[in-house]
Protein backbone atom coordinates (compact mmCIF):
# COMPACT_ATOMS: atom_id res chain seq x y z
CA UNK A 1 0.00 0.00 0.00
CA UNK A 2 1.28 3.58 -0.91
CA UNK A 3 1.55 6.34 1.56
CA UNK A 4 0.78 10.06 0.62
CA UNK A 5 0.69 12.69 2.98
CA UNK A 6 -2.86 13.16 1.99
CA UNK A 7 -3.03 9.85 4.43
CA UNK A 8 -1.30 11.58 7.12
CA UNK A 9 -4.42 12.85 9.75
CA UNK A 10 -4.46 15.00 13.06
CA UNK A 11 -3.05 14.02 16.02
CA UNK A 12 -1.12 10.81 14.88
CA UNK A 13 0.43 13.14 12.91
CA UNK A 14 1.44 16.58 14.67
CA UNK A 15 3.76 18.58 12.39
CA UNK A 16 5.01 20.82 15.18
CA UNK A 17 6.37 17.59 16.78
CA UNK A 18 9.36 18.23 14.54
CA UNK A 19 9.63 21.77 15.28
CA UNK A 20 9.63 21.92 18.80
CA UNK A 21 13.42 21.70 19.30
CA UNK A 22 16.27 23.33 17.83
CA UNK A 23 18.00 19.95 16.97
CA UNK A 24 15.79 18.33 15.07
CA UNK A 25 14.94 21.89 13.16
CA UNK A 26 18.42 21.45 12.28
CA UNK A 27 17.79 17.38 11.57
CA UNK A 28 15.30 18.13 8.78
CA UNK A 29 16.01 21.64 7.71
CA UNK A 30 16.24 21.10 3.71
CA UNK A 31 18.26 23.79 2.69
CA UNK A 32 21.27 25.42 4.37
CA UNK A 33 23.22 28.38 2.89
CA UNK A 34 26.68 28.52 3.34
CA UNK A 35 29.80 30.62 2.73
CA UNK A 36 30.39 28.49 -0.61
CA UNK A 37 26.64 29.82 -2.14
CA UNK A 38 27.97 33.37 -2.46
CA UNK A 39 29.71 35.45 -4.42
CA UNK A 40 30.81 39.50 -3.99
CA UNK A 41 29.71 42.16 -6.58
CA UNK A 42 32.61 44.50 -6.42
CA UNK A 43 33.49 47.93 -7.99
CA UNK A 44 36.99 49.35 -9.03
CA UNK A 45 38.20 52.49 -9.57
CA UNK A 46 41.59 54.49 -11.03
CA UNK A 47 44.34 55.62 -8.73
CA UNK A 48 46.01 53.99 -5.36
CA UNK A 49 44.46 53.94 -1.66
CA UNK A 50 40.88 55.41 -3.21
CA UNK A 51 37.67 54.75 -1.32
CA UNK A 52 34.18 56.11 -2.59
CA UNK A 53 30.79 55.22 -1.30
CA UNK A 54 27.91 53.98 -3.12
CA UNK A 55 25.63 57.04 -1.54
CA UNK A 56 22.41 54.79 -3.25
CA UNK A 57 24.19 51.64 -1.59
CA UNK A 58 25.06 52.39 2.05
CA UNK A 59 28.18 50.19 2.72
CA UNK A 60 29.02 49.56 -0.63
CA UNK A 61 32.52 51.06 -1.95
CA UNK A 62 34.07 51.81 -4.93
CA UNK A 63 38.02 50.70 -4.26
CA UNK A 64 41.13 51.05 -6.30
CA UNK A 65 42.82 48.22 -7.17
CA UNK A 66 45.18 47.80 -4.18
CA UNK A 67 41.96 48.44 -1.70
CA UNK A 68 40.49 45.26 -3.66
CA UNK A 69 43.47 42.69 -3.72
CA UNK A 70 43.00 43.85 0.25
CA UNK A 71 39.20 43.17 0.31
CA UNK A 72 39.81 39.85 -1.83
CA UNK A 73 42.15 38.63 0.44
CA UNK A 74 39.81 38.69 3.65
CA UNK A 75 37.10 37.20 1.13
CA UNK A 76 39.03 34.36 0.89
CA UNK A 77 39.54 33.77 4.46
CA UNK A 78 35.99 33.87 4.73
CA UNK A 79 35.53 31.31 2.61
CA UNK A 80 33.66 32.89 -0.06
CA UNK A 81 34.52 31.48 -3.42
CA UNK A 82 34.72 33.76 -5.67
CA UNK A 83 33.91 38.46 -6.95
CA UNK A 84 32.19 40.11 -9.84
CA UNK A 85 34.39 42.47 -10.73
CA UNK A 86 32.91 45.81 -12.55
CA UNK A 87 34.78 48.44 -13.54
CA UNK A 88 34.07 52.32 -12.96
CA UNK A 89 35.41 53.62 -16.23
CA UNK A 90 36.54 57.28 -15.99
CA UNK A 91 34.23 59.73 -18.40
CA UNK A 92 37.41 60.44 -20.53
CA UNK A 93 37.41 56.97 -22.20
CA UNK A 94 34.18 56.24 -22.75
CA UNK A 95 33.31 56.34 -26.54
CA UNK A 96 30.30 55.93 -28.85
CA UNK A 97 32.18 52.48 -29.78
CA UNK A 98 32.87 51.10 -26.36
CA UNK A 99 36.87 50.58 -27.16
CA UNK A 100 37.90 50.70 -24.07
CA UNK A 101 35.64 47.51 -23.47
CA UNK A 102 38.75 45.54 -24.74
CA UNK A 103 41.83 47.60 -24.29
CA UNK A 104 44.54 45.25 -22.40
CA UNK A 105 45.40 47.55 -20.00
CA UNK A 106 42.03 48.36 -19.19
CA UNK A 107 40.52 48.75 -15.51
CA UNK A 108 39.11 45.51 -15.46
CA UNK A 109 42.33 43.67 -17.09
CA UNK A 110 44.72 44.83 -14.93
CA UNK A 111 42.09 44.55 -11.68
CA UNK A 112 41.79 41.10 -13.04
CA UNK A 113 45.45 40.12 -12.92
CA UNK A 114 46.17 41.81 -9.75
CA UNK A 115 43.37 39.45 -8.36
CA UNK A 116 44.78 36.46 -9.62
CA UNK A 117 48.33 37.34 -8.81
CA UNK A 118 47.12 38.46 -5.15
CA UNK A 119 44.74 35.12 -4.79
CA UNK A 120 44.56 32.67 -7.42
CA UNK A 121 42.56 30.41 -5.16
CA UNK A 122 39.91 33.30 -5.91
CA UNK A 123 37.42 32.98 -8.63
CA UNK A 124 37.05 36.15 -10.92
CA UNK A 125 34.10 36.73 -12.43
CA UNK A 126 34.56 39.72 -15.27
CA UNK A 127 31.16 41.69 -16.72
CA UNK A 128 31.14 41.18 -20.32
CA UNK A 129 28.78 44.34 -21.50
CA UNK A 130 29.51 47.71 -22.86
CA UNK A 131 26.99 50.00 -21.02
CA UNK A 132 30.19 51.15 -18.74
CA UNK A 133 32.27 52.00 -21.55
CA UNK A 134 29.88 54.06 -24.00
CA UNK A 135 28.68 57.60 -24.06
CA UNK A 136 25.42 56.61 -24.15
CA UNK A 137 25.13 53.84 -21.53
CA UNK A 138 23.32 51.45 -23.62
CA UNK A 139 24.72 47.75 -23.48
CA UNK A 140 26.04 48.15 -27.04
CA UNK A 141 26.31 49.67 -30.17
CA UNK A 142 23.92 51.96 -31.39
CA UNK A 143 22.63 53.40 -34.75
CA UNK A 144 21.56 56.63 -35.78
CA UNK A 145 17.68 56.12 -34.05
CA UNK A 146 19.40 54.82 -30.98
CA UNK A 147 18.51 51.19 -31.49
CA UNK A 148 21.44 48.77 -30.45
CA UNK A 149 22.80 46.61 -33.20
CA UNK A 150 22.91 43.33 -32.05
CA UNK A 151 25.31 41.70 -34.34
CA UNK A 152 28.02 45.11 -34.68
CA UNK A 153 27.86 45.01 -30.60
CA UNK A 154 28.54 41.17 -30.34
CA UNK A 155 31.80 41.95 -32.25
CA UNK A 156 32.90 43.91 -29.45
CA UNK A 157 31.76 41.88 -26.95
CA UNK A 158 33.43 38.82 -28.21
CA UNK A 159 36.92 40.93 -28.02
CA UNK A 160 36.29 41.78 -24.77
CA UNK A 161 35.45 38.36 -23.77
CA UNK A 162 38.57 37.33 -24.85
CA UNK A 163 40.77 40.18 -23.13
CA UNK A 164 39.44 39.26 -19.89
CA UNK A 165 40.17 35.83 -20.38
CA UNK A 166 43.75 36.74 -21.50
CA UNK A 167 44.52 38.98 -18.80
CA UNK A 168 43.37 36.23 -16.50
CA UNK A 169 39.75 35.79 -15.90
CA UNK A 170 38.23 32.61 -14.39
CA UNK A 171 34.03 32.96 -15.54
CA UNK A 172 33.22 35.78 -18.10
CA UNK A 173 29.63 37.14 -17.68
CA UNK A 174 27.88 38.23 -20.85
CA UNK A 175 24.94 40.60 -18.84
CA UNK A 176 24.51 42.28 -22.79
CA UNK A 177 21.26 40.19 -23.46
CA UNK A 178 22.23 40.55 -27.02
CA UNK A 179 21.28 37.09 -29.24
CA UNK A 180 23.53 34.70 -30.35
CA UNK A 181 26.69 36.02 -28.21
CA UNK A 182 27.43 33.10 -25.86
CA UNK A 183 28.04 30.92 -29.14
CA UNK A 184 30.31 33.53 -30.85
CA UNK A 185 32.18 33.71 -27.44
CA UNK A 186 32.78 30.44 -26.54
CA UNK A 187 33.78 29.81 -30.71
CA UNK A 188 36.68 32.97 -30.11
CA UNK A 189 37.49 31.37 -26.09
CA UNK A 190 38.42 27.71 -28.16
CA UNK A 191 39.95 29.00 -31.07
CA UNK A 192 42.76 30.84 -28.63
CA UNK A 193 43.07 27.63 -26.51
CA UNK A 194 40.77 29.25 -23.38
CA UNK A 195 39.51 26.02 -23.14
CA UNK A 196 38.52 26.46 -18.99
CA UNK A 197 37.66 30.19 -19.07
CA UNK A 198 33.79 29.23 -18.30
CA UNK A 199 30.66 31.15 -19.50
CA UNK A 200 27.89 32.65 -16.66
CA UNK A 201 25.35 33.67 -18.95
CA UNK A 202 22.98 36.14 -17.92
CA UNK A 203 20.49 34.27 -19.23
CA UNK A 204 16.80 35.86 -17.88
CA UNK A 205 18.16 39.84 -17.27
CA UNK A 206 14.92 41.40 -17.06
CA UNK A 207 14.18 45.00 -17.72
CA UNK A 208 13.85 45.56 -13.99
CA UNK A 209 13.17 49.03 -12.29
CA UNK A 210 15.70 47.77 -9.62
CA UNK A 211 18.95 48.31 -11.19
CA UNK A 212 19.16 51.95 -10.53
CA UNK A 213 21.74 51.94 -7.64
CA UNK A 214 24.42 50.05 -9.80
CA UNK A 215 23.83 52.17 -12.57
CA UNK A 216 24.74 54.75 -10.37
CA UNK A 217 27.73 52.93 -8.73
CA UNK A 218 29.39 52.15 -12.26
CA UNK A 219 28.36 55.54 -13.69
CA UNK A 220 26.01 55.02 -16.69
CA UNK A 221 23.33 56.08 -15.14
CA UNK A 222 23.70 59.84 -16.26
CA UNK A 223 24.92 58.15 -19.17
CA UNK A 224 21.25 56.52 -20.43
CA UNK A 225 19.47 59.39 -18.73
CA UNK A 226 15.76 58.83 -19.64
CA UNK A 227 16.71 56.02 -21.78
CA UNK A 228 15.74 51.80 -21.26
CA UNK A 229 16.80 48.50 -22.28
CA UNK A 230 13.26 47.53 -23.50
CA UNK A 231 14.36 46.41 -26.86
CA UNK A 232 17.14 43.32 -25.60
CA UNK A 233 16.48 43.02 -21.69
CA UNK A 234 13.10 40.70 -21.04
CA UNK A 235 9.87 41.93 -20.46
CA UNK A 236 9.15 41.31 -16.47
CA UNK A 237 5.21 40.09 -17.67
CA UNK A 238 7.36 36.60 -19.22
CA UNK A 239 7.97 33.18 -17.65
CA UNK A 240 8.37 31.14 -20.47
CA UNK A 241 10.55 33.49 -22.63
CA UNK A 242 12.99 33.02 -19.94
CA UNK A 243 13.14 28.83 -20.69
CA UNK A 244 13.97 29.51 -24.18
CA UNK A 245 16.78 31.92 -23.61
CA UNK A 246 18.18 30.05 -21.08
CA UNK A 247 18.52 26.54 -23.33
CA UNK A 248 19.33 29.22 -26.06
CA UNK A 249 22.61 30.14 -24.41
CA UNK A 250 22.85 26.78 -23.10
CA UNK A 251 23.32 24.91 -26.65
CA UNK A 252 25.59 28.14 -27.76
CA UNK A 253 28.31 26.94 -25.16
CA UNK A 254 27.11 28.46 -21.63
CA UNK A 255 28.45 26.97 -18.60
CA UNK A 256 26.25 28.35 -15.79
CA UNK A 257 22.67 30.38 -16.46
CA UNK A 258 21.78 33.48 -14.19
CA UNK A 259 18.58 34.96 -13.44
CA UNK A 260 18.39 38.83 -12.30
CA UNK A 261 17.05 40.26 -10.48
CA UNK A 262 16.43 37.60 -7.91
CA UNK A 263 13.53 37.87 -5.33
CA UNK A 264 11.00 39.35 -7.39
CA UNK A 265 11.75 36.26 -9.87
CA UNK A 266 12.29 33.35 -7.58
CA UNK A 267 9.40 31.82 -9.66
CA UNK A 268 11.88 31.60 -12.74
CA UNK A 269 14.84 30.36 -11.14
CA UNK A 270 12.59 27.59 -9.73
CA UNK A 271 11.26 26.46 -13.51
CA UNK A 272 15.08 26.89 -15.17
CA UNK A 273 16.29 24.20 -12.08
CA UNK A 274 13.32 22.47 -11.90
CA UNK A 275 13.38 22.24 -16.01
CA UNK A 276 16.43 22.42 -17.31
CA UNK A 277 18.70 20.81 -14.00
CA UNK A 278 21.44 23.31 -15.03
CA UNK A 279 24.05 25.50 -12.55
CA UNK A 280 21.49 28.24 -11.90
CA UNK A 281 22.93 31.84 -10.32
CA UNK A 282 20.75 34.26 -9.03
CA UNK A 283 22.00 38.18 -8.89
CA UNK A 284 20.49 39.68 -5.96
CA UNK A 285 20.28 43.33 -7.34
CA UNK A 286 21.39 46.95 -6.20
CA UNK A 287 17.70 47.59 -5.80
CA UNK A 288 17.00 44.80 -3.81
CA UNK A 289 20.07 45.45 -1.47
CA UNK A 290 19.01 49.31 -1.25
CA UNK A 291 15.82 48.44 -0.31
CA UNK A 292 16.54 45.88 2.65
CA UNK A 293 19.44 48.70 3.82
CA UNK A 294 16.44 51.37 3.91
CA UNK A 295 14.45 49.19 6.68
CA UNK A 296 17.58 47.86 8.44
CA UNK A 297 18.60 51.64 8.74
CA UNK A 298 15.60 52.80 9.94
CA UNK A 299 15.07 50.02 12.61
CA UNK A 300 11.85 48.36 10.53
CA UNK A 301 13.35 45.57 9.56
CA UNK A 302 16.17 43.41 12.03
CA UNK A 303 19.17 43.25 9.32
CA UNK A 304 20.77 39.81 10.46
CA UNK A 305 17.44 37.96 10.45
CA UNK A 306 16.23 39.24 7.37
CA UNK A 307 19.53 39.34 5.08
CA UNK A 308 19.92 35.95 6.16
CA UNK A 309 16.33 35.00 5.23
CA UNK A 310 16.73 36.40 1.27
CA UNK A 311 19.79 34.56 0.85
CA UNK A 312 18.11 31.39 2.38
CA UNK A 313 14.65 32.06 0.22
CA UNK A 314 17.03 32.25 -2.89
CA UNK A 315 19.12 28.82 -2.73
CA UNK A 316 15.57 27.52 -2.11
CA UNK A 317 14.36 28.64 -4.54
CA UNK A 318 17.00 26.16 -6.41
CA UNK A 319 19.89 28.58 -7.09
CA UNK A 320 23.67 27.42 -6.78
CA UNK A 321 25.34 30.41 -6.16
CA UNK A 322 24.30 33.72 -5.03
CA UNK A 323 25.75 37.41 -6.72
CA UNK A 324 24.76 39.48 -3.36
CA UNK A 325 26.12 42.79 -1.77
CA UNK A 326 25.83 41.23 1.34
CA UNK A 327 28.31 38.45 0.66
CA UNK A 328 30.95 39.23 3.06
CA UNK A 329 28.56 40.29 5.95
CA UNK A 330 26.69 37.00 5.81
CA UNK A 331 29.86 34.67 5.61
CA UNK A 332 31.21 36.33 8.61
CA UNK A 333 27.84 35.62 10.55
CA UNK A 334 28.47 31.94 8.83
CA UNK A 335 32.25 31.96 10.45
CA UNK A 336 30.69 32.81 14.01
């Protein structure tokens, strides 16, 4: 005879029973987050011993590149596995053509090899995208209406790609949305023997209203002004889209898929792990992070409790690894 829990009745069958002691919480808790899930969103900036906040970010810096070998090297002590690096790019370089996007001694090359050289044992995760490096803050190339040109920007892209990986990159991150990139970068990683340098594929990027604070920490914000990303970031209103872009990049060459933003689309992350049994990342956005720092700040909200929560909701959710500003706070509560 079968069992079901629709056989299970009241009182042979108390449910609280299990939760009425901490130990056997712990005996039958189903998911449980660790230093190993996350992974630190980090800005750089020009110069030596420079420090700016993130005013739309509170505790979130912009550091130069000896502040972050510092920063990477208590990261790794903490046990967290691996950064996102993004780059601030200075006003002066920024062009209509994004060339700076692939210039070898660029901020995020040489941030990258300084990383590696200062912790190899240290994934680095580089932003493949051109909205830091044009004058217009769009993720690519535009034409005379102001309509990005998906094939001219992959071009660029796929150079970029490639100087990361050169200057020593472990994961690029195409966050573009543009079509058909992930093949076109994996084809140029193989062809110069990159073999390992793996692909994170910002699979589902939605058109979210919650990236505002980054945009302000990397500095395209003032760039795009009133502009959006309507035309090659997803519509929020689609689930199923999201399948199809994510098997998309898959068969192109993708290693690892990403949803963002995260809470608001826990429902997505659920079908691409549920559906596809894929690594499945999960960027828990600026927005997000502002918000939860607005209630912690202001004494609504308890701030260990809650961050601790999110991250727990999201690797329930079915996500292997979290992007999250709160990465190093919550492995040091993990360490105590």
């Amino acid at each position: 005879m079968s069992f079901t829990n629709s056989q299970r009745f009241f009182p042979e069958t108390r449910m609280r029973r299990m939760r009425a002691d901490d130990f056997s919480r712990r005996l039958m808790r189903e998911n449980v987050l660790t230093p190993d899930d996350l992974i630190y969103p980090v800005f750089v900036i020009e110069g030596e011993n420079q420090r700016e906040a993130v005013p739309s970010m509170p505790g979130v810096e912009r550091m130069s590149i000896d502040l972050l070998v510092k920063e990477a090297r208590e990261l790794v002590s903490l046990g967290v596995p691996a950064v996102a690096l993004f780059p601030v790019t200075p006003l002066d370089v920024k062009t209509e053509l994004a060339e700076e996007a692939y210039n070898p001694d660029g901020l995020a090359q040489r941030a990258v090899k300084a990383l590696k050289d200062a912790c190899p044992e240290l994934g680095v995760i580089t932003d493949v995208a051109l909205d830091p490096f044009t004058t217009h803050g769009q993720d690519g190339i535009i034409d005379a209406s102001g309509y990005v040109l998906n094939d001219r920007t992959v071009d660029t892209l796929v150079r970029q790609a490639l100087s990361h990986a050169q200057a020593g990159a472990d994961i690029v991150a195409p966050s573009d949305m543009m079509d058909g990139r992930i093949g076109s970068i994996r084809e140029e990683l193989e062809m110069n023997s990159y073999v390992n340098t793996r692909i994170m594929a910002y699979s589902a990027k939605y058109a979210s209203a919650y990236y505002g604070p980054f945009r302000d920490a990397v500095g395209s914000a003032g760039n795009l002004g009133k502009g959006n990303k309507f035309n090659y970031q997803m519509d929020p209103a689609n689930s199923d889209e999201a399948l199809h872009e994510v098997a998309l990049d898959l068969a192109e060459g993708a290693d690892m898929v990403m949803v963002k933003p995260g809470m608001p689309y826990l429902d997505i992350v659920r079908r691409v792990k549920h559906e596809l049994k894929v690594p499945t990342f999960v960027y828990q956005v600026s927005g997000e992070y502002a918000m939860h720092m607005a209630a912690f700040q202001n004494g609504w909200l308890d701030e260990r409790s809650v961050m601790m929560e999110s991250l727990t909701c999201i690797k329930r959710a079915g996500c292997d690894g979290i992007l999250t500003y709160f990465a190093k706070r919550a492995a040091q509560l993990l360490n105590e």
